[in-house]
C-alpha atoms as a PDB file:
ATOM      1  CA  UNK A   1     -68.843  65.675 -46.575  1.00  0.00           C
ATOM      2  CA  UNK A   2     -65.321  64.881 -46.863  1.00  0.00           C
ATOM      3  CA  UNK A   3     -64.334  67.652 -49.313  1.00  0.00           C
ATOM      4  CA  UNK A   4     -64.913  70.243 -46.827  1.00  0.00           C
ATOM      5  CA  UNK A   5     -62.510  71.331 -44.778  1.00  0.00           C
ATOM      6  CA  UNK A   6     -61.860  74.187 -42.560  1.00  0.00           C
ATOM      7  CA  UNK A   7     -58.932  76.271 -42.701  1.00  0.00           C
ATOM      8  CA  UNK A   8     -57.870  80.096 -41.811  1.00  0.00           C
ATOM      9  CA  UNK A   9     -57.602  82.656 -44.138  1.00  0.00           C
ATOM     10  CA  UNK A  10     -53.697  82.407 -44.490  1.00  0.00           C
ATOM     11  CA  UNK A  11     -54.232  78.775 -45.164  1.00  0.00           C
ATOM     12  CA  UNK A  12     -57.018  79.673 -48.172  1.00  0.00           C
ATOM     13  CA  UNK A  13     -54.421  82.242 -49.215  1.00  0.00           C
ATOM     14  CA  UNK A  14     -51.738  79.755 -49.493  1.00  0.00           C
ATOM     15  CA  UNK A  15     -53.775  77.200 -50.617  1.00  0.00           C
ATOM     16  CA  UNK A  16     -54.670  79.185 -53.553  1.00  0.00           C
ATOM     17  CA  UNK A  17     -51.156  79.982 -54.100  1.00  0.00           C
ATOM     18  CA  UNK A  18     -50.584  75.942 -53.762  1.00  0.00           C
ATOM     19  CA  UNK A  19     -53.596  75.820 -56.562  1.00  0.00           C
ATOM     20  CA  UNK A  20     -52.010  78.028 -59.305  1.00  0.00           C
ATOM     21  CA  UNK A  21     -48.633  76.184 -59.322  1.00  0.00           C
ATOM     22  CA  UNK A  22     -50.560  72.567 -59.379  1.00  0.00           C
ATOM     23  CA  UNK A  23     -52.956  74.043 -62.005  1.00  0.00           C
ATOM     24  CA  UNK A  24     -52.270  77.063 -63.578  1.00  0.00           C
ATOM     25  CA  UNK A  25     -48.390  76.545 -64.046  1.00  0.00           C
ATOM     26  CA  UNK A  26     -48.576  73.115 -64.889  1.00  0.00           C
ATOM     27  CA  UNK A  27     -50.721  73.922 -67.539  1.00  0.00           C
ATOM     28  CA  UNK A  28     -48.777  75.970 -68.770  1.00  0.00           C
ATOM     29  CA  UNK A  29     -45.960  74.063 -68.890  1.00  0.00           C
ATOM     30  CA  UNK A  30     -48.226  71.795 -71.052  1.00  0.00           C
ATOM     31  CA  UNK A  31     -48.390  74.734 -73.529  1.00  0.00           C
ATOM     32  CA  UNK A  32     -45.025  74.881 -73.859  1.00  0.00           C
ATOM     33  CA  UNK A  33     -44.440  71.452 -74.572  1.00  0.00           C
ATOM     34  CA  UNK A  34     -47.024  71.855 -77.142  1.00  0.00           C
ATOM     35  CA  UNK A  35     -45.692  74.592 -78.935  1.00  0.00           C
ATOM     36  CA  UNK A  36     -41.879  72.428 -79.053  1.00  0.00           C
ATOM     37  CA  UNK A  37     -44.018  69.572 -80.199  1.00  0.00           C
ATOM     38  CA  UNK A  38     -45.507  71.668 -82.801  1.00  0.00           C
ATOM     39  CA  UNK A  39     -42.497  73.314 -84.111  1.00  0.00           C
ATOM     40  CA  UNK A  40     -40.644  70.131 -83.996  1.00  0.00           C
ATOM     41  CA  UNK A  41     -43.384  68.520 -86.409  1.00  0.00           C
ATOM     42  CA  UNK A  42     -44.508  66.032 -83.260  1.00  0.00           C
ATOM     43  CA  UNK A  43     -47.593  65.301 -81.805  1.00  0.00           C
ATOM     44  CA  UNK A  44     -48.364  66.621 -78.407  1.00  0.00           C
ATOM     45  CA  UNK A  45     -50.188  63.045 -77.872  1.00  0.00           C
ATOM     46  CA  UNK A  46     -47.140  61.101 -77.482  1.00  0.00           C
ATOM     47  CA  UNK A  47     -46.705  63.064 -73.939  1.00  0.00           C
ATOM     48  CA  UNK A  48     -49.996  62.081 -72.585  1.00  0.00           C
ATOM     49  CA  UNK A  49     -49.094  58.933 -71.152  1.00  0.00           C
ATOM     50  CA  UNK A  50     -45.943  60.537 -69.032  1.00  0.00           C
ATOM     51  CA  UNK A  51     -48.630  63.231 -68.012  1.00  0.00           C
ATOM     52  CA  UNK A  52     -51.181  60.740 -67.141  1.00  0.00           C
ATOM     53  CA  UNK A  53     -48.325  58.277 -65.574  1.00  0.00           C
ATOM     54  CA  UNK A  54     -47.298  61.866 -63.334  1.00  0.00           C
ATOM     55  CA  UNK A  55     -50.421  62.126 -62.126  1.00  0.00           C
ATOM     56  CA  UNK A  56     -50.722  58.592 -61.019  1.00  0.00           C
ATOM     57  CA  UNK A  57     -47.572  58.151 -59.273  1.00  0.00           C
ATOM     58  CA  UNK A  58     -48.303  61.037 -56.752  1.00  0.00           C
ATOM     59  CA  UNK A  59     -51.512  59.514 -55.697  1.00  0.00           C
ATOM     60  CA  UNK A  60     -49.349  57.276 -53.833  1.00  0.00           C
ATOM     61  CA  UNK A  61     -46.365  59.045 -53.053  1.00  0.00           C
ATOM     62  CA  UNK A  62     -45.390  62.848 -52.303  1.00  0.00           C
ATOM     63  CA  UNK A  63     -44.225  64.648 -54.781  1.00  0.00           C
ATOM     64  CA  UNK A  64     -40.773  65.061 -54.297  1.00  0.00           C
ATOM     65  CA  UNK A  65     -40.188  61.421 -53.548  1.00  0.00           C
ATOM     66  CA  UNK A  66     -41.133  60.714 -57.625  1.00  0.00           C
ATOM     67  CA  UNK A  67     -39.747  63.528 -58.777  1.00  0.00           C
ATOM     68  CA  UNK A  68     -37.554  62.358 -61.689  1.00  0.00           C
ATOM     69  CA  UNK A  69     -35.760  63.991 -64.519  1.00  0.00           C
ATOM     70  CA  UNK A  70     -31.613  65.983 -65.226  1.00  0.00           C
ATOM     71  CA  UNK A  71     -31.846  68.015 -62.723  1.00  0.00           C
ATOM     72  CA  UNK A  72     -33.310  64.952 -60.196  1.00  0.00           C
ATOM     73  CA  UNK A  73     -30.659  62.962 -61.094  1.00  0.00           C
ATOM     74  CA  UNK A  74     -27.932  65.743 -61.066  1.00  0.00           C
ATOM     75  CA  UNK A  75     -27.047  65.025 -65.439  1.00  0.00           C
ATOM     76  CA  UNK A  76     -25.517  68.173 -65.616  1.00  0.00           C
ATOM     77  CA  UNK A  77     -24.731  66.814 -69.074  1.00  0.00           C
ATOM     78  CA  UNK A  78     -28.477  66.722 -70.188  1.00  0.00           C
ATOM     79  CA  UNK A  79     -29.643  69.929 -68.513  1.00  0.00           C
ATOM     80  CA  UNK A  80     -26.401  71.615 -70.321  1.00  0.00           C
ATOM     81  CA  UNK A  81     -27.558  70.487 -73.736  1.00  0.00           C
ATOM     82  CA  UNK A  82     -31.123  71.361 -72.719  1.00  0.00           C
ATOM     83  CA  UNK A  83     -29.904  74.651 -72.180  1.00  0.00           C
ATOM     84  CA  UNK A  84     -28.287  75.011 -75.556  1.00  0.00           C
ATOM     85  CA  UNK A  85     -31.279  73.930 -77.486  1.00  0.00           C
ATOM     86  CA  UNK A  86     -33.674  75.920 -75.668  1.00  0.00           C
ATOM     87  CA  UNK A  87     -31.672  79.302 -76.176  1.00  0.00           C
ATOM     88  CA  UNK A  88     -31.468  78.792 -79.965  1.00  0.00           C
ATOM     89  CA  UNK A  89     -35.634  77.800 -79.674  1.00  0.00           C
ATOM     90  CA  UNK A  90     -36.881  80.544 -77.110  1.00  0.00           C
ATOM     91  CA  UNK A  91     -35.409  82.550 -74.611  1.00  0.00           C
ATOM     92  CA  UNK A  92     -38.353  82.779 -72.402  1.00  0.00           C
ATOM     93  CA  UNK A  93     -38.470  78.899 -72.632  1.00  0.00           C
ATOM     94  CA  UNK A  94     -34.634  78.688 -71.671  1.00  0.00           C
ATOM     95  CA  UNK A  95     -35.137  81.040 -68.379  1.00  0.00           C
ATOM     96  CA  UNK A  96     -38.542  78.848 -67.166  1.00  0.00           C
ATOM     97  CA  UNK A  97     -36.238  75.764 -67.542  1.00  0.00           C
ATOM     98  CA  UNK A  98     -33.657  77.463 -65.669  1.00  0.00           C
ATOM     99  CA  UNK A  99     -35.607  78.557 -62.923  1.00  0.00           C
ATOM    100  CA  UNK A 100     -37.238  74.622 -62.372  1.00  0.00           C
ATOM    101  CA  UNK A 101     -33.883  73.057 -63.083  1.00  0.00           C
ATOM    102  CA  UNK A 102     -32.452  75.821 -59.728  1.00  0.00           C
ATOM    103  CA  UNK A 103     -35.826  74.864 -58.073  1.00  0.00           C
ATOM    104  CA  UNK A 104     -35.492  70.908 -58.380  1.00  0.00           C
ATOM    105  CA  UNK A 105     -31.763  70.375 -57.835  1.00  0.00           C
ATOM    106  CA  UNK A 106     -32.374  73.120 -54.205  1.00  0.00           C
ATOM    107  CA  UNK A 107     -34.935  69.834 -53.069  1.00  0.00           C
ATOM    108  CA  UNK A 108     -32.747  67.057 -54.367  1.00  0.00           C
ATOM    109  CA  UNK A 109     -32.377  64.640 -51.300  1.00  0.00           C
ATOM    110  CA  UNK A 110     -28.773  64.463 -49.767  1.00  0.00           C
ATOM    111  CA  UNK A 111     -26.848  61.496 -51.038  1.00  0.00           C
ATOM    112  CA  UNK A 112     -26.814  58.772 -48.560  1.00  0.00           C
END
């Protein structure tokens, strides 16, 4: 069967670390962006594509090599007025974007 594989139990226990951030945390991120939507009077729909698009791109490629976005691109510009709007909206929100933004410009590739 080819979805079995074998693996220690520090792989299953990473692994299932692995599986909350792909899963768990992603969905969640999907909550938030529902809740802005929903404050801002838009409808969550209009992300699906970008979500479905996501998905798609790292069926070909590893993830960090589609990674796009600010903080991919370095716009300090962007993630600054990111940061503005999301401490007037919600705190919490403000600190998760933080903590990604930190997260995705440590993995940005060197300039070449």
């Amino acid at each position: 069967c080819p979805n079995v594989y074998q693996i220690t139990e520090a792989q299953r226990e990473a692994l299932h670390v692995a599986a909350v951030f792909v899963n768990n945390f992603s969905n969640h991120l999907y909550v938030i962006a529902n809740d802005i939507c929903d404050q801002q009077g838009l409808d969550f729909e209009i992300l699906k594509p970008l979500i479905r698009q996501t998905v798609r791109k790292i069926e070909d490629s590893a993830p960090k090599e589609v990674q796009t976005g600010p903080a991919a691109r370095g716009d300090e510009g962007t993630i600054e007025r990111h940061f503005a709007w999301l401490e007037k909206y919600r705190a919490a929100y403000l600190s998760i974007y933080k903590t990604l933004t930190v997260s995705i410009v440590g993995s940005r590739k060197p300039k070449q």
